[in-house]
Protein backbone atom coordinates (compact mmCIF):
# COMPACT_ATOMS: atom_id res chain seq x y z
CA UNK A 1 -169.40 -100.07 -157.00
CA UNK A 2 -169.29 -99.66 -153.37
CA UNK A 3 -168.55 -102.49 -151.15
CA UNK A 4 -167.38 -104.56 -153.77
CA UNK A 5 -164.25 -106.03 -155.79
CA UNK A 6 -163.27 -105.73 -159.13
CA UNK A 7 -162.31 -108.92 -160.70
CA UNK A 8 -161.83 -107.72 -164.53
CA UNK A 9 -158.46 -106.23 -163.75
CA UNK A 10 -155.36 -107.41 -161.80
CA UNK A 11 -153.28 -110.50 -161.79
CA UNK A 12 -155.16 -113.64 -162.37
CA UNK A 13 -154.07 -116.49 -159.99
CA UNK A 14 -153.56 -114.33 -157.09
CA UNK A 15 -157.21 -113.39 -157.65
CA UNK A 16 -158.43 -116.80 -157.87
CA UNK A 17 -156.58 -117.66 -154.70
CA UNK A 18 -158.07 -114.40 -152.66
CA UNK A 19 -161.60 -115.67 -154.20
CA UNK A 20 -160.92 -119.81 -153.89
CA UNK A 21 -159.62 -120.17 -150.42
CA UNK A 22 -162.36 -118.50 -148.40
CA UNK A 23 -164.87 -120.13 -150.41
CA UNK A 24 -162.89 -123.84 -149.62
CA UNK A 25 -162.68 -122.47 -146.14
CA UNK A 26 -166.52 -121.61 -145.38
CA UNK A 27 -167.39 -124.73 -147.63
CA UNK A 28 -165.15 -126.63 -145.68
CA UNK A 29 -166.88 -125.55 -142.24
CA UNK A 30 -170.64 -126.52 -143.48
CA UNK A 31 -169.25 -129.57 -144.38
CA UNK A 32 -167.38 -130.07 -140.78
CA UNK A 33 -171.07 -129.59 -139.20
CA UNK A 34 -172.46 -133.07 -140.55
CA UNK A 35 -168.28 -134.46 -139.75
CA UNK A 36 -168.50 -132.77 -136.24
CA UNK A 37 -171.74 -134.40 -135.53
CA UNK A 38 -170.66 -137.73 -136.91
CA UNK A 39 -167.96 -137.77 -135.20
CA UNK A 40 -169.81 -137.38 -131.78
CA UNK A 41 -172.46 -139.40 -132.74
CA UNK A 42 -169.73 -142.27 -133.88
CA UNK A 43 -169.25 -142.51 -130.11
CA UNK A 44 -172.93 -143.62 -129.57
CA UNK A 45 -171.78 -146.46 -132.20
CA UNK A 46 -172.87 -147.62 -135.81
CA UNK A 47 -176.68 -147.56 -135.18
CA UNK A 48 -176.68 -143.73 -134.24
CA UNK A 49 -174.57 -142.79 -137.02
CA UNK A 50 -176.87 -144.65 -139.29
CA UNK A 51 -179.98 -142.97 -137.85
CA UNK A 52 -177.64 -138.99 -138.52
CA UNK A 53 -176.95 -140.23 -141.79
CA UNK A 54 -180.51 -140.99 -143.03
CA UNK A 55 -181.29 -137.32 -142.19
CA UNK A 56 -177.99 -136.27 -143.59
CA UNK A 57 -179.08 -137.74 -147.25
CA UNK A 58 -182.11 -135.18 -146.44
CA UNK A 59 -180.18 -131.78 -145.47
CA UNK A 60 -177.91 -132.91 -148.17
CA UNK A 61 -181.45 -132.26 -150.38
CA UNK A 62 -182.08 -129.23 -148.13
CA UNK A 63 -178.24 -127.89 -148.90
CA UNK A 64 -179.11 -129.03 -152.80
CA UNK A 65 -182.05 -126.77 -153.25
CA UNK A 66 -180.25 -123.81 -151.40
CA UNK A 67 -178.30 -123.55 -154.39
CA UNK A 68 -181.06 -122.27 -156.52
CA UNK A 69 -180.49 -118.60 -154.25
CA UNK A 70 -176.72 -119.27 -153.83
CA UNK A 71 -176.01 -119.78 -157.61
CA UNK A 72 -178.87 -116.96 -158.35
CA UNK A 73 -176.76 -114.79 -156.22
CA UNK A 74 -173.13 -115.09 -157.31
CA UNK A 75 -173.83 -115.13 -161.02
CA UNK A 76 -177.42 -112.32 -161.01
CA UNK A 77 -175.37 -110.40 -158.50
CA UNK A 78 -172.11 -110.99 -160.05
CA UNK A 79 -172.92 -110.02 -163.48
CA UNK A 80 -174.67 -106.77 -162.38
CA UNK A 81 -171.06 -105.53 -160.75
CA UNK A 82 -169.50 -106.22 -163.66
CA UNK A 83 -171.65 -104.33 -165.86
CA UNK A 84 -171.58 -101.32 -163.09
CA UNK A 85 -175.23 -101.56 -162.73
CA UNK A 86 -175.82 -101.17 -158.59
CA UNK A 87 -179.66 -101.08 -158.88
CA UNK A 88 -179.85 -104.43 -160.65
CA UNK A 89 -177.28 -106.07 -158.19
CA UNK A 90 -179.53 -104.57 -154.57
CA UNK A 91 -182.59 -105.82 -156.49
CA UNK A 92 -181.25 -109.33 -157.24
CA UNK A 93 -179.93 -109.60 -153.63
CA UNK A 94 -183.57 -108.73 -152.13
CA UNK A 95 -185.02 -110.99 -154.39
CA UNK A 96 -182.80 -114.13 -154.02
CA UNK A 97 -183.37 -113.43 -149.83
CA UNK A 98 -186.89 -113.20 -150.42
CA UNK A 99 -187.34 -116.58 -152.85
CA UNK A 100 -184.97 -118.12 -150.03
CA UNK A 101 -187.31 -117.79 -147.16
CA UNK A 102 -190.60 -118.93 -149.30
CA UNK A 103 -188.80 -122.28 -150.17
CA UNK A 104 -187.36 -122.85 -146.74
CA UNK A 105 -190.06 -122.29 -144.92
CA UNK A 106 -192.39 -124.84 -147.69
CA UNK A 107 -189.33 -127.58 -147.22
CA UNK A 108 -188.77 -127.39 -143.25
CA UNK A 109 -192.77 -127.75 -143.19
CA UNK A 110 -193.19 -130.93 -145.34
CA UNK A 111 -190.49 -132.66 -143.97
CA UNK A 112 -191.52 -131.92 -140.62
CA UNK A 113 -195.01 -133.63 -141.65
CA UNK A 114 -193.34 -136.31 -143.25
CA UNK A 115 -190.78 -136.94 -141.11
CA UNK A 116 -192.48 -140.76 -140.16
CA UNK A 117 -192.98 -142.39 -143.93
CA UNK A 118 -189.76 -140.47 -145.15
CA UNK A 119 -187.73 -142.01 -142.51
CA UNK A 120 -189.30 -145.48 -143.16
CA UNK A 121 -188.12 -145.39 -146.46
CA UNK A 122 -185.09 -146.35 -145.36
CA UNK A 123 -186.47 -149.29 -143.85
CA UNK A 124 -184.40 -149.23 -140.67
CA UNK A 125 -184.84 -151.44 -137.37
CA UNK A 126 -187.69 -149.09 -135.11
CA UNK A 127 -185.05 -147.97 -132.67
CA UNK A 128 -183.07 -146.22 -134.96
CA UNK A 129 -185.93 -145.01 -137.31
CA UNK A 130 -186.93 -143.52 -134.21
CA UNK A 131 -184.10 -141.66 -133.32
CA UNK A 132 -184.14 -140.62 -137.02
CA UNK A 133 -187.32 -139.20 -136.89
CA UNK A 134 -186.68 -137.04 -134.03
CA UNK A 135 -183.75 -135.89 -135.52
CA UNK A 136 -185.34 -134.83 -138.66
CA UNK A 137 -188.46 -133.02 -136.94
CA UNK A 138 -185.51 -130.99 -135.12
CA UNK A 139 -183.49 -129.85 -138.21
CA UNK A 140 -185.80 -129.04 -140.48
CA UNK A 141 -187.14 -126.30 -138.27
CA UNK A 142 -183.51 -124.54 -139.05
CA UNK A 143 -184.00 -124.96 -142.51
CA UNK A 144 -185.01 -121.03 -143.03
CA UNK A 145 -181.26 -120.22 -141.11
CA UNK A 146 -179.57 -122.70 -143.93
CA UNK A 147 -181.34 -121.47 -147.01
CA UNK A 148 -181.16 -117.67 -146.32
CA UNK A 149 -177.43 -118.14 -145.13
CA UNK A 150 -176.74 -119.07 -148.47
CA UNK A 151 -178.22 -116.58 -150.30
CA UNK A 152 -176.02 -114.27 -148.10
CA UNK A 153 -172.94 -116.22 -148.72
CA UNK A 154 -173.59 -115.96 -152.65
CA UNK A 155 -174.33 -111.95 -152.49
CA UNK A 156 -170.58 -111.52 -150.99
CA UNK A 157 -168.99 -114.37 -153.26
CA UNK A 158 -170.49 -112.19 -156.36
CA UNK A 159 -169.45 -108.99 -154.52
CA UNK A 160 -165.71 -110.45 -154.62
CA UNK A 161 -165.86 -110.53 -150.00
CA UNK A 162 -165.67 -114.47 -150.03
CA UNK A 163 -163.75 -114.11 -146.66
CA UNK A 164 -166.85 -112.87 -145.13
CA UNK A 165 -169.02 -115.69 -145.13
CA UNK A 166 -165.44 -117.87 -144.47
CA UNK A 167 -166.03 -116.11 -140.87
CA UNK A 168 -169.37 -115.76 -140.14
CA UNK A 169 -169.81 -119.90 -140.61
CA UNK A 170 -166.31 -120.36 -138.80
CA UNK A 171 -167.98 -118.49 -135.42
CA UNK A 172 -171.13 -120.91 -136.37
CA UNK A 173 -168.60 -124.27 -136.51
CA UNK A 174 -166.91 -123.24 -133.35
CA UNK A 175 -170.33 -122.65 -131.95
CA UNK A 176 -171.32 -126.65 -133.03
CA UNK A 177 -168.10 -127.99 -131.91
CA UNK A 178 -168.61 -126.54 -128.31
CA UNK A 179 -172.31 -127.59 -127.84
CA UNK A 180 -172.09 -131.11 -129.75
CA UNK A 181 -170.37 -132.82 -126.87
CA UNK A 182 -172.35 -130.61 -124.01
CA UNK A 183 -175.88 -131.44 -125.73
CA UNK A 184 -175.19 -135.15 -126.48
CA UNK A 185 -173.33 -136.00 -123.59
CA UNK A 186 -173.52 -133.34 -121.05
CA UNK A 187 -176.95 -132.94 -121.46
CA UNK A 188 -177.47 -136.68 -122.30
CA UNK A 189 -179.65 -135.98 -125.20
CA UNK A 190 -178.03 -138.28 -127.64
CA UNK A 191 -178.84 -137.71 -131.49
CA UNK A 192 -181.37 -135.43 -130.58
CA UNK A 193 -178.32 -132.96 -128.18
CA UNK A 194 -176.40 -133.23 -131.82
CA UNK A 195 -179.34 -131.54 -133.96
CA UNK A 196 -180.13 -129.21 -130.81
CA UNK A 197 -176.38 -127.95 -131.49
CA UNK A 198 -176.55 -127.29 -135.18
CA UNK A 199 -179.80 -125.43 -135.16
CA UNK A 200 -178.08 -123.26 -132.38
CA UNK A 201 -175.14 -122.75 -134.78
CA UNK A 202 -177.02 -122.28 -138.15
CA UNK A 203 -179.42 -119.39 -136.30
CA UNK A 204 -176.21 -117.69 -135.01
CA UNK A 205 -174.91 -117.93 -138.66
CA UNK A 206 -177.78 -116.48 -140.20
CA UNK A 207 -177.95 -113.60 -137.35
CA UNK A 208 -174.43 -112.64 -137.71
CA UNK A 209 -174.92 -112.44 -141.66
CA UNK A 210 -177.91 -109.77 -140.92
CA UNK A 211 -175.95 -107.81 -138.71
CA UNK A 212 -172.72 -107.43 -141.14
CA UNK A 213 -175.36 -106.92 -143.96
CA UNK A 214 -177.13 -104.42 -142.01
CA UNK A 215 -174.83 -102.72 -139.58
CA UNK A 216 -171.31 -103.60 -140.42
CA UNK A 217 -170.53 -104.47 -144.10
CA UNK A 218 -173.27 -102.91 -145.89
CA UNK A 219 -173.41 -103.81 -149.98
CA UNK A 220 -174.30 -101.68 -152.73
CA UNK A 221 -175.00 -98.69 -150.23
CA UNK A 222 -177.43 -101.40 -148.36
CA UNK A 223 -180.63 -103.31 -149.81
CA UNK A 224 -184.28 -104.35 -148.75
CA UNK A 225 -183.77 -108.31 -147.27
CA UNK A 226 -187.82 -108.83 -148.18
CA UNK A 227 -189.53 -107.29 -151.21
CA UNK A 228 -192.42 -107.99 -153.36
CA UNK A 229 -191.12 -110.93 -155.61
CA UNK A 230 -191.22 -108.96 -159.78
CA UNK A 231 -191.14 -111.62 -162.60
CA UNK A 232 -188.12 -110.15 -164.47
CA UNK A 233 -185.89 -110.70 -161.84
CA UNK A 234 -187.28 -113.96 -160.37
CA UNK A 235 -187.33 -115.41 -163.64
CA UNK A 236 -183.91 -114.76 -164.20
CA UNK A 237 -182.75 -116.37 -160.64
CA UNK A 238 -184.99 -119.23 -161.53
CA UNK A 239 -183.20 -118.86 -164.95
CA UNK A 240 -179.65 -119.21 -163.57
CA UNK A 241 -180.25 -121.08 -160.03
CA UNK A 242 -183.12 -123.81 -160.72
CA UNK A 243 -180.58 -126.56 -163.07
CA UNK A 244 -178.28 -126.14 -160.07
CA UNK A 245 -180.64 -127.14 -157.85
CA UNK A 246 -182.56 -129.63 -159.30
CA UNK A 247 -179.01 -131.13 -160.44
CA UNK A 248 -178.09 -131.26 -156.57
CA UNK A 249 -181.41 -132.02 -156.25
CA UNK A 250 -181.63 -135.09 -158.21
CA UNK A 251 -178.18 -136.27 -157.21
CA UNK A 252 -179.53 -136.06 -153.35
CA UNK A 253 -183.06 -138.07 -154.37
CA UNK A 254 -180.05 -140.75 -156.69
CA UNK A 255 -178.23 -141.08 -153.16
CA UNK A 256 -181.56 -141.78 -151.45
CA UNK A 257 -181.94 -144.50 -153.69
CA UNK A 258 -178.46 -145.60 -153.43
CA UNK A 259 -178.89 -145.65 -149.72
CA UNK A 260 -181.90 -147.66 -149.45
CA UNK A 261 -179.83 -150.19 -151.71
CA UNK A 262 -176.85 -150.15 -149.74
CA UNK A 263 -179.61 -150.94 -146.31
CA UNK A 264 -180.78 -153.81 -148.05
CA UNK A 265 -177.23 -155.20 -149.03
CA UNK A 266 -175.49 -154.30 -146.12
CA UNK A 267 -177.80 -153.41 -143.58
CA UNK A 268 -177.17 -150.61 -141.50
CA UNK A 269 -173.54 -151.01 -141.77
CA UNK A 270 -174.20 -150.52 -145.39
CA UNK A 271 -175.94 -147.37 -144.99
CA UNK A 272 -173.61 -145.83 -142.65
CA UNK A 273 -170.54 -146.69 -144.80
CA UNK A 274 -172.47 -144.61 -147.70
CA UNK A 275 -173.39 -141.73 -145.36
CA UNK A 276 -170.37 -141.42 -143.69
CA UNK A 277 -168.13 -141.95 -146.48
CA UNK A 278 -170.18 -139.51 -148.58
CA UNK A 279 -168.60 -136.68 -145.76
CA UNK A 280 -165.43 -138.10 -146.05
CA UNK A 281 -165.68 -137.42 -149.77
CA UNK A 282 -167.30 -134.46 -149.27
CA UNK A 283 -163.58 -133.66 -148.46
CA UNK A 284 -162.54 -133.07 -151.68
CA UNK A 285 -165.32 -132.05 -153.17
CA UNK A 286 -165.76 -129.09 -151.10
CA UNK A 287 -162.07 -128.13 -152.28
CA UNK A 288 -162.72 -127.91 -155.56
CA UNK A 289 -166.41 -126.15 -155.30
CA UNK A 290 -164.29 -123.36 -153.80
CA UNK A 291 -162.29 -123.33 -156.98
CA UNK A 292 -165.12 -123.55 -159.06
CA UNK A 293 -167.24 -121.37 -157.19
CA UNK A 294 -164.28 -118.76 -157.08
CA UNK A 295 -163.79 -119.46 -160.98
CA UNK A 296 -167.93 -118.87 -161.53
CA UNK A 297 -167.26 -115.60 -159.98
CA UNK A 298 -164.61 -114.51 -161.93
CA UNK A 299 -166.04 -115.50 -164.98
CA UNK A 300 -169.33 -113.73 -164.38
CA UNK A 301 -167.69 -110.30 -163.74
CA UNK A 302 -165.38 -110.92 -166.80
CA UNK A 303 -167.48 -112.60 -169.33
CA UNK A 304 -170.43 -109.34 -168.41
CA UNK A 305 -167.20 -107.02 -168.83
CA UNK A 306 -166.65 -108.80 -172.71
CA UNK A 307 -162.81 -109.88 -171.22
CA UNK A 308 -163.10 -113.10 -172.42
CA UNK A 309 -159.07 -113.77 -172.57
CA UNK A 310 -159.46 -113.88 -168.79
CA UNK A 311 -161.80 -115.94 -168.84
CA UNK A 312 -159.90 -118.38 -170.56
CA UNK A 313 -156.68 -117.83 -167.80
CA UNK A 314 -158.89 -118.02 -165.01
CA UNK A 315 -160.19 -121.49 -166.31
CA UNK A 316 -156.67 -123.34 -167.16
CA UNK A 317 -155.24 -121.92 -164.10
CA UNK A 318 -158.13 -123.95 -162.28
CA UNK A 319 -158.05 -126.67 -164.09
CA UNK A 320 -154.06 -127.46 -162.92
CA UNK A 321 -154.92 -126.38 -159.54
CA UNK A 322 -158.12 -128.99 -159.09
CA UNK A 323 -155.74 -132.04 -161.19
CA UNK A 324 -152.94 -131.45 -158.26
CA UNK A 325 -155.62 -131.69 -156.04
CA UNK A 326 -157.26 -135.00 -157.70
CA UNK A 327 -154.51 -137.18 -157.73
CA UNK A 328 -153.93 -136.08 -153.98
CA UNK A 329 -156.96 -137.58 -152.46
CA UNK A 330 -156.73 -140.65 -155.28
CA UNK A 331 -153.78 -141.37 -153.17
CA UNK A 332 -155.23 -140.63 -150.10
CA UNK A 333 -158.43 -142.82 -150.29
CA UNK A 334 -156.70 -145.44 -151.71
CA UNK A 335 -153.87 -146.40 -149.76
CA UNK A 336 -155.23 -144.83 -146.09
CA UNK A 337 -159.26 -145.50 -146.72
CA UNK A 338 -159.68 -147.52 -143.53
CA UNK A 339 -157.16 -144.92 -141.28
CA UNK A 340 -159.45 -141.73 -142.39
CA UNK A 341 -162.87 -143.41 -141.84
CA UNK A 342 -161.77 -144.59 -138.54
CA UNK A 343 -161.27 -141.05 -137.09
CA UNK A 344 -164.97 -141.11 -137.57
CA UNK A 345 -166.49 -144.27 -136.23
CA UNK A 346 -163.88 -145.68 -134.63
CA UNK A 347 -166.25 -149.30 -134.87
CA UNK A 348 -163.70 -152.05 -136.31
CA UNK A 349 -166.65 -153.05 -138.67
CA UNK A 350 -167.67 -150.16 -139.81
CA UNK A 351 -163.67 -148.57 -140.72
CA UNK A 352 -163.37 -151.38 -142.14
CA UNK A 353 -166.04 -151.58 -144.72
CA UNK A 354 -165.74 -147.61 -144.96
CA UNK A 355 -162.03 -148.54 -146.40
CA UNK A 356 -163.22 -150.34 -149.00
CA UNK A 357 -165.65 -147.49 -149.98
CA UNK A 358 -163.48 -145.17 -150.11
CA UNK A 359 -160.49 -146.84 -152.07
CA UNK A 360 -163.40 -147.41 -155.08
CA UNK A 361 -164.50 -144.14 -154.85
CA UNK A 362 -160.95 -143.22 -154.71
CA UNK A 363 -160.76 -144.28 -158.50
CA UNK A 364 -162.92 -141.21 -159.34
CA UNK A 365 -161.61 -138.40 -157.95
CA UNK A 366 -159.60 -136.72 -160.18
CA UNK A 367 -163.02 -136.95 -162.54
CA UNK A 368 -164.94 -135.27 -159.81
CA UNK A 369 -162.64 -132.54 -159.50
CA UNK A 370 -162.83 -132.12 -163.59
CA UNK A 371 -166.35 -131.89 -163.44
CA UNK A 372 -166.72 -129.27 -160.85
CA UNK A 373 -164.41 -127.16 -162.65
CA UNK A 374 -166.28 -127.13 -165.73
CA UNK A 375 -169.55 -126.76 -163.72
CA UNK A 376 -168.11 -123.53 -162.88
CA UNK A 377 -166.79 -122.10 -165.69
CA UNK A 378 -170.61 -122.88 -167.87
CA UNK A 379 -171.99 -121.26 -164.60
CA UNK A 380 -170.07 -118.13 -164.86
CA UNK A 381 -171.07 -117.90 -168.44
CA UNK A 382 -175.13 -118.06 -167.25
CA UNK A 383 -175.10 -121.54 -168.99
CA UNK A 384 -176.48 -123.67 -166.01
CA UNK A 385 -178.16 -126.28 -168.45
CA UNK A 386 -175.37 -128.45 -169.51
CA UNK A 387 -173.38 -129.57 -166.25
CA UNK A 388 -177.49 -130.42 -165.24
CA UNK A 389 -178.00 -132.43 -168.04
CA UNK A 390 -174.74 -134.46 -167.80
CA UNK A 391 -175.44 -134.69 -164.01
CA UNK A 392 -178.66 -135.67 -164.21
CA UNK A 393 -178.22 -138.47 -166.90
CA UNK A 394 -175.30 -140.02 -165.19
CA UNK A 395 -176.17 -139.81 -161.82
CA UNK A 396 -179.48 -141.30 -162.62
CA UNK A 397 -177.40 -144.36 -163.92
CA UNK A 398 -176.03 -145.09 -160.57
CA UNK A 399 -179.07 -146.72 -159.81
CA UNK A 400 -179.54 -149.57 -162.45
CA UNK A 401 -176.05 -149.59 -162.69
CA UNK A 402 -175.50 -150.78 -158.42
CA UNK A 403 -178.60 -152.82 -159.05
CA UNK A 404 -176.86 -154.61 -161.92
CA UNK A 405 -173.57 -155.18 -160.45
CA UNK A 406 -174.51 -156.26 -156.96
CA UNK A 407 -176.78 -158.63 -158.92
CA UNK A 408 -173.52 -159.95 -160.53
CA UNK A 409 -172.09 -160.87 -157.37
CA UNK A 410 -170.04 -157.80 -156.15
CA UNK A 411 -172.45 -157.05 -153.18
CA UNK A 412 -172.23 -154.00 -151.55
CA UNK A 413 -168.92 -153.32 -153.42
CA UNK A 414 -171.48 -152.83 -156.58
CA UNK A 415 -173.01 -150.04 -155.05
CA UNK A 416 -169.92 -148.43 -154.50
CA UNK A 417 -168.59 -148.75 -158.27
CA UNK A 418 -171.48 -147.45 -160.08
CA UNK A 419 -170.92 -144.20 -157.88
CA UNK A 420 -167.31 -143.83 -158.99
CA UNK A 421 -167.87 -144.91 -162.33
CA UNK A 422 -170.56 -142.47 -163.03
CA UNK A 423 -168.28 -140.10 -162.05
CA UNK A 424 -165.99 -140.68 -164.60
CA UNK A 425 -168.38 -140.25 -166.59
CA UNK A 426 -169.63 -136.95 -165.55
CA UNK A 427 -166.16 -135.40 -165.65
CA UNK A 428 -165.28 -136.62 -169.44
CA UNK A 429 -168.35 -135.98 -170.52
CA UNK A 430 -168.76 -132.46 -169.22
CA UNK A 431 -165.54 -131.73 -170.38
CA UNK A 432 -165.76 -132.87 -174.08
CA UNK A 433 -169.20 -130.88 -174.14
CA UNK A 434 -167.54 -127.69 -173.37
CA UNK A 435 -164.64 -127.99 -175.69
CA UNK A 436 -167.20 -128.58 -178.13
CA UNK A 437 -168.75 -125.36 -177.51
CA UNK A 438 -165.88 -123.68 -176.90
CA UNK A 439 -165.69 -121.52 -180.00
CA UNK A 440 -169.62 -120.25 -179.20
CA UNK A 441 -169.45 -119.15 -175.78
CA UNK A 442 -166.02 -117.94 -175.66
């Protein structure tokens, strides 16, 4: 099929590892937005990051729901390669582009309304609810750039050309990484300089992704970006993208919660520890999403091709790769907690309580990586209902379960050991339901 790879022959790992480290690499570049501004904004001192961080919990939502056309993508997409039908994959791209702009455009609006009682839910002091409210009414008019950039990023993960969206967001992070430090202290524009700079990036993202799609890397012998939304394929992205994002969803609305909890118990040192630590995390979770999102796409084009004994190598040879990688960053948040947290507010306060997160959380990690690898290999199979049930149950246990511990005397640490026990949870769980199954779908 023209412009794209075939992942149903060939060695395995090598094709895992052509998939896996683009996908870590671009994953890893979104994620160094919210670090890059952090980090700037950590220079401002504890309030300001608190004031980023409340928004962050809200593109964190925004990046959630984008996963309804990024998941739609790589498997609808994915699936129609391997089956060597080209009409169904240039239909399901237009489509997943098309849903992508509706919901953007819907989200960036009511948050843009809303951006005064959403921000109060947080129940910071006025300066800094100010500042977060500013913020918010800036990024959420980039929202379209961030949804239909991932649509675009899943349409070349399916298509096998994960390296292409690993450049098009690098020129975007190099872009932010310039203009951070120019907008919020050249310019002296503060918070508000740091979301001027990553709605200049995300636009330049999504622009360069039109112009490979429709002058330099064209897919499928090129396809419509806007069409007239049919029901069978809709339904199907709906189908295959919605438990992702409501999932992702959830978990963001859970971490909402968890934040207003960790404001009242901590203040805003509290909620800064949680946001910022929740990028620091994001560390290794973005690793092994580009393992599972790499396995998802191999799976799709094998399990559609009826190979299902690569299926089955693809997933073991993830599953060592993402253990290695577990007890790694056990180690790493553990014993150097306070040292990592402090490249990003260097505030002796704040590193220090963002050490004891992250040793706690810590705990988890090898869990995590467990569950993300599973998540993948039930998406690649079109079976996006189970890792959104476990998900859903046992991050919605977070909350009772940080209410009930801080209540036993823990404090703020309570908060942070219902998140990593959770997931534990998640991973085992996941991973028992699947071997359960394993007979049926495989």
């Amino acid at each position: 099929m023209q412009g794209t790879k075939n992942l149903t022959e060939g060695p395995i790992k090598k094709q895992l590892f052509n998939l896996a480290l683009p996908i870590m690499g671009t994953s890893f570049i979104q994620m160094a937005y919210s670090i890059t501004d952090m980090a700037w904004v950590g220079r401002l001192g504890s309030e300001a990051v608190a004031a980023v961080g409340a928004v962050g919990i809200l593109t964190w939502m925004t990046s959630s729901i984008s996963y309804l056309n990024k998941v739609g993508s790589e498997v609808s997409v994915a699936q129609s390669i391997g089956a060597q039908e080209a009409e169904e994959a240039r239909n399901f791209a237009s489509h997943n582009l098309t849903i992508a702009l509706i919901i953007s455009i819907c989200w960036g609006l009511l948050l843009f309304a809303l951006a005064h009682p959403v921000i109060g839910f947080f129940k910071l002091d006025a300066a800094i609810s100010a500042h977060a409210v500013s913020y918010l009414r800036i990024i959420s008019t980039a929202f379209p750039f961030v949804l239909l950039s991932a649509a675009c990023t899943g349409i070349y993960n399916a298509a096998g050309l994960s390296k292409i969206p690993f450049y098009v967001s690098g020129s975007g992070l190099i872009m932010n990484m310039i203009l951070d430090p120019l907008f919020i202290f050249g310019f002296g524009m503060g918070t508000d300089g740091a979301a001027c700079a990553t709605w200049l990036s995300e636009a330049t993202v999504l622009a360069i992704f039109i112009y490979y799609l429709k002058k330099r890397y064209k897919l499928f012998g090129g396809f419509s970006f806007f069409v007239r939304l049919k029901s069978r394929y809709s339904k199907r992205i709906f189908q295959l993208g919605l438990p992702v994002a409501m999932l992702n969803s959830l978990f963001a609305v859970i971490n909402l919660m968890m934040a207003r909890t960790a404001s009242t118990y901590g203040g805003h040192i509290g909620l800064m520890t949680l946001t910022a630590g929740g990028q620091i995390e994001a560390l290794a979770w973005n690793t092994s999403q580009g393992f599972s999102t790499a396995l998802s796409t191999f799976v799709a084009q094998n399990y559609a091709a009826r190979k299902k004994e690569r299926v089955l190598g693809a997933y073991h040879t993830t599953l060592k790769m993402t253990a290695i990688l577990g007890v790694f960053c056990t180690l790493l948040f553990v014993f150097f907690g306070s040292e990592l947290f402090s490249l990003i507010v260097p505030e002796k306060a704040a590193y220090e309580a963002g050490g004891i997160f992250l040793r706690i959380d810590g705990y988890s990690m090898i869990f995590m990586m467990l569950e993300i690898t599973m998540q993948g290999l039930f998406y690649g199979t079109g079976r996006t209902v189970p890792p959104a049930i476990i998900s859903i149950t046992f991050n919605s246990l977070r909350i009772p379960m940080a209410i009930g511990l801080t209540a036993m005397g823990l404090g703020i640490a309570g908060v942070w050991w219902a998140i990593s026990i959770s997931s534990m949870l998640k991973g085992i769980v996941l991973f028992a339901w699947f071997r359960i199954l394993q007979k049926k779908i495989l």
